[in-house]
PDB file of N, CA and C in Angstrom:
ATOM      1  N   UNK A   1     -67.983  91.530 -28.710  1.00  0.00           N
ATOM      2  CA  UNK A   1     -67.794  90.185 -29.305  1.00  0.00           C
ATOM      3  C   UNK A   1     -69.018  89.304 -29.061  1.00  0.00           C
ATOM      4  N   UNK A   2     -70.282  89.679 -28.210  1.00  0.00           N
ATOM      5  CA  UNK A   2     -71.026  89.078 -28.407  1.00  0.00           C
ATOM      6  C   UNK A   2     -71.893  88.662 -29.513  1.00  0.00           C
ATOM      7  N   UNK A   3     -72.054  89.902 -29.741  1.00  0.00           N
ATOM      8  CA  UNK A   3     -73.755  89.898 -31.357  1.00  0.00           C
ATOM      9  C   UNK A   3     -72.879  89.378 -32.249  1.00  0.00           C
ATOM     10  N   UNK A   4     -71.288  89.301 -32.812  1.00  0.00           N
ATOM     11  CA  UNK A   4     -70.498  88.742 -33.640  1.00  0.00           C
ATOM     12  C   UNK A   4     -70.471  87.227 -33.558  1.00  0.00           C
ATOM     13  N   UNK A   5     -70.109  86.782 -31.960  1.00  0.00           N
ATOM     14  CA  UNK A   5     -70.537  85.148 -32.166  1.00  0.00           C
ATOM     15  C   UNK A   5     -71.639  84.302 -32.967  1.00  0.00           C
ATOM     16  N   UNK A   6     -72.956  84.916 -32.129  1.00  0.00           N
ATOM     17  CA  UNK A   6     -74.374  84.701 -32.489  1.00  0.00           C
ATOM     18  C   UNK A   6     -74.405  84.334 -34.164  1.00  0.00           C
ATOM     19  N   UNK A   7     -73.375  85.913 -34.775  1.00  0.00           N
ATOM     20  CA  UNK A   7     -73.960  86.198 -36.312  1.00  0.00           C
ATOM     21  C   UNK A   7     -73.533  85.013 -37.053  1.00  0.00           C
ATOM     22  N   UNK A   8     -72.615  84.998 -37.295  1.00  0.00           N
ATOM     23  CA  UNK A   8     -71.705  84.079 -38.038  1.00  0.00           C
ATOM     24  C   UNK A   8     -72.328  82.620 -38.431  1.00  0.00           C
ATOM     25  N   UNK A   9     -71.972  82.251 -36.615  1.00  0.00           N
ATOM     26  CA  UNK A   9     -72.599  80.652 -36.723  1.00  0.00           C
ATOM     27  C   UNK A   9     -73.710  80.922 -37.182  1.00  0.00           C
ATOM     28  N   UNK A  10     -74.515  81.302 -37.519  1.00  0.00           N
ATOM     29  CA  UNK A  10     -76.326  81.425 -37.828  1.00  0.00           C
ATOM     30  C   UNK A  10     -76.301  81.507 -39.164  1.00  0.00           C
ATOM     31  N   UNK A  11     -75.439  81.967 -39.800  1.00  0.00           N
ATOM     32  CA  UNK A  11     -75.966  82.119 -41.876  1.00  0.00           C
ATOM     33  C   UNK A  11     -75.086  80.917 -42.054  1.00  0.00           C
ATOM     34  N   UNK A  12     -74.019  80.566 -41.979  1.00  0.00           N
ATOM     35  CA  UNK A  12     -73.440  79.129 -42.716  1.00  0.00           C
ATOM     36  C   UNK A  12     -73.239  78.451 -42.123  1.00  0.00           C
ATOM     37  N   UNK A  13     -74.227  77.989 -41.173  1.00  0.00           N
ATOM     38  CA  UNK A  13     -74.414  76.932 -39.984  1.00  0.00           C
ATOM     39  C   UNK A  13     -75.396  76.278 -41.319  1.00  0.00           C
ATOM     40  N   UNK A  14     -77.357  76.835 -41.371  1.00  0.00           N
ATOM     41  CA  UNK A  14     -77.958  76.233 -42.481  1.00  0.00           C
ATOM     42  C   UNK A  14     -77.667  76.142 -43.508  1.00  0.00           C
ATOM     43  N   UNK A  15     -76.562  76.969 -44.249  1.00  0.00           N
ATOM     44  CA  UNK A  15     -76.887  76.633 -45.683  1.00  0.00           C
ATOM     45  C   UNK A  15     -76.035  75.877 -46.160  1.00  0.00           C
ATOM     46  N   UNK A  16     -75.004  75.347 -45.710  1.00  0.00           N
ATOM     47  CA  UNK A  16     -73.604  74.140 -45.750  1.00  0.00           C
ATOM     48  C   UNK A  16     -74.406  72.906 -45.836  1.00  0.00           C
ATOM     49  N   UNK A  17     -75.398  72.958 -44.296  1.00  0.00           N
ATOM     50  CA  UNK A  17     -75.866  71.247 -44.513  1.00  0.00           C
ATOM     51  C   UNK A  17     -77.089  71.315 -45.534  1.00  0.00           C
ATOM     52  N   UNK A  18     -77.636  72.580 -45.537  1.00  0.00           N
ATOM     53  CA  UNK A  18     -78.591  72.195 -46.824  1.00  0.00           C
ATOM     54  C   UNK A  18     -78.370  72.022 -48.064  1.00  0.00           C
ATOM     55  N   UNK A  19     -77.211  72.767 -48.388  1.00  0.00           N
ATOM     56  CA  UNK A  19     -76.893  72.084 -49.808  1.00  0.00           C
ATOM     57  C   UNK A  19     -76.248  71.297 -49.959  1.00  0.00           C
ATOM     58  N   UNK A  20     -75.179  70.230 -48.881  1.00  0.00           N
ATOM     59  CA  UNK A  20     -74.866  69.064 -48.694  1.00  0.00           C
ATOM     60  C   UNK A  20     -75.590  67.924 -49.293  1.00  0.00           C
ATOM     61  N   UNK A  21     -76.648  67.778 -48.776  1.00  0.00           N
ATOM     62  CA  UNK A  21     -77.341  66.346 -48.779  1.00  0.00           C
ATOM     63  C   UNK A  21     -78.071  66.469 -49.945  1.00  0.00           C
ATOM     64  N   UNK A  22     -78.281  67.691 -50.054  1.00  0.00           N
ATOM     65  CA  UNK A  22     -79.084  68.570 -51.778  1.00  0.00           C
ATOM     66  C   UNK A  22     -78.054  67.689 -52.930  1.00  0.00           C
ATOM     67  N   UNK A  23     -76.834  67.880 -53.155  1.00  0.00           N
ATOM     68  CA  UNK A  23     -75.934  67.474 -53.867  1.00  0.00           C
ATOM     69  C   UNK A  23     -75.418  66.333 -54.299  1.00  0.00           C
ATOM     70  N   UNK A  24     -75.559  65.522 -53.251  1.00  0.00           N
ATOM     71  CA  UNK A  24     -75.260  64.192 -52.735  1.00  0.00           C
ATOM     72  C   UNK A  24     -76.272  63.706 -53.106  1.00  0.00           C
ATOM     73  N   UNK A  25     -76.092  62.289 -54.019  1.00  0.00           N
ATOM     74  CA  UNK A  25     -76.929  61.637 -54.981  1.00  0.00           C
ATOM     75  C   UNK A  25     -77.020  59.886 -54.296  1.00  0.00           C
ATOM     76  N   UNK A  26     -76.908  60.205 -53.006  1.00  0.00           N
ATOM     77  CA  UNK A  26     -77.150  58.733 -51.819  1.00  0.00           C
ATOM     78  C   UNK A  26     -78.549  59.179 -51.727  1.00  0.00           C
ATOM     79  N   UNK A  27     -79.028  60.021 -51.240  1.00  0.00           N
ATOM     80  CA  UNK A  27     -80.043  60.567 -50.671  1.00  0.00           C
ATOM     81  C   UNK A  27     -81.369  60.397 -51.836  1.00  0.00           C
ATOM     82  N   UNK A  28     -81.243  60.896 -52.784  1.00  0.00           N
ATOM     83  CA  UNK A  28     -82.212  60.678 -54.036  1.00  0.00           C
ATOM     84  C   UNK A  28     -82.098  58.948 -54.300  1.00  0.00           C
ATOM     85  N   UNK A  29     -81.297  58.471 -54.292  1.00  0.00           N
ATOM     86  CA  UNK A  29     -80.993  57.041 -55.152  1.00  0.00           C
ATOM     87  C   UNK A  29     -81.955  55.989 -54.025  1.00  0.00           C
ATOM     88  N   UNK A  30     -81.181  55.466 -53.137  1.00  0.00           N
ATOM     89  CA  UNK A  30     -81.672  55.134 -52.112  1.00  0.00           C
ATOM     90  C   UNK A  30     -83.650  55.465 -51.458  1.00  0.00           C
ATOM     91  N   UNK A  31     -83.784  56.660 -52.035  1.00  0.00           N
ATOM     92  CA  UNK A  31     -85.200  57.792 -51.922  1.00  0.00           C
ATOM     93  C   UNK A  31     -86.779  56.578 -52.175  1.00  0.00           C
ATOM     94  N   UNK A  32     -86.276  56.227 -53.255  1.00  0.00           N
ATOM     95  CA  UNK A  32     -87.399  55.180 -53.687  1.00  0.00           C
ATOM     96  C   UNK A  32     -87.495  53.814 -52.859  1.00  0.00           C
ATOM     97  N   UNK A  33     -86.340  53.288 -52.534  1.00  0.00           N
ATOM     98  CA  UNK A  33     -86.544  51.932 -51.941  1.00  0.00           C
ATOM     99  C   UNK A  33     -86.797  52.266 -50.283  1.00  0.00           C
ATOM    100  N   UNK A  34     -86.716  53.459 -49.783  1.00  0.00           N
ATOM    101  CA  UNK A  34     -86.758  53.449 -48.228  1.00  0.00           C
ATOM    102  C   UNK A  34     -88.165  54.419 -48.242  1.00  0.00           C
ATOM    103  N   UNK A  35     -88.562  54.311 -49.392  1.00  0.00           N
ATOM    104  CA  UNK A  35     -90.091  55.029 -49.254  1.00  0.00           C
ATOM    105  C   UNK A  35     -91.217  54.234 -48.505  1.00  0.00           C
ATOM    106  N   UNK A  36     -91.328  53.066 -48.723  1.00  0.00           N
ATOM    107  CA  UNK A  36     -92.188  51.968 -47.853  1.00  0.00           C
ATOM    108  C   UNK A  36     -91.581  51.900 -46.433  1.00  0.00           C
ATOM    109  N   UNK A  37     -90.537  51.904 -46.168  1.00  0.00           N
ATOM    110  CA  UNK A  37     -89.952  51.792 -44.940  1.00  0.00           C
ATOM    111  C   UNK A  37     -90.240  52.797 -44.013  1.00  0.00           C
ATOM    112  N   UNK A  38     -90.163  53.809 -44.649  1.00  0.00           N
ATOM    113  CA  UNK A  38     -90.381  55.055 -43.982  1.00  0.00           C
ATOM    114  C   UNK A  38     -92.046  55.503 -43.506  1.00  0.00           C
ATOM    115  N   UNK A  39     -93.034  54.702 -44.226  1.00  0.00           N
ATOM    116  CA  UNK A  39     -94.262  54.745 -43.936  1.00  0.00           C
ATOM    117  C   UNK A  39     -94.519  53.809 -42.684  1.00  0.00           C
ATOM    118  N   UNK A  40     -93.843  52.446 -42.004  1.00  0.00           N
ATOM    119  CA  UNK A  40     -94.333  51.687 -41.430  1.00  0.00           C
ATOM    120  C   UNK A  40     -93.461  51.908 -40.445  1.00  0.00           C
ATOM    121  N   UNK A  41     -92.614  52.773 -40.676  1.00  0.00           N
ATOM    122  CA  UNK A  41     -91.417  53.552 -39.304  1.00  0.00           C
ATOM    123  C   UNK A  41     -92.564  54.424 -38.279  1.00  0.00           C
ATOM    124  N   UNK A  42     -93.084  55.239 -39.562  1.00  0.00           N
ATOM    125  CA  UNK A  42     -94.110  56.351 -38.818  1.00  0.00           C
ATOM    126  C   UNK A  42     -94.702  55.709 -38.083  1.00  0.00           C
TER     127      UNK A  42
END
């Protein structure tokens, strides 16, 4: 039951939250107005 724990969580651990926020149209919309913000954050 070890190498089985490891496996699992590891393939749809990344690809759930990556196509999450991919999908989700907050993230693009919002994208343009927090573009200046995000330069004077750095």
């Amino acid at each position: 039951p070890t190498p089985s724990a490891p496996n699992p969580p590891v393939q749809p651990a990344p690809e759930k939250p990556s196509l999450r926020p991919s999908k989700r149209p907050d993230l693009p919309k919002p994208g343009n107005l927090p573009t200046q913000r995000r330069i004077a954050s750095n």
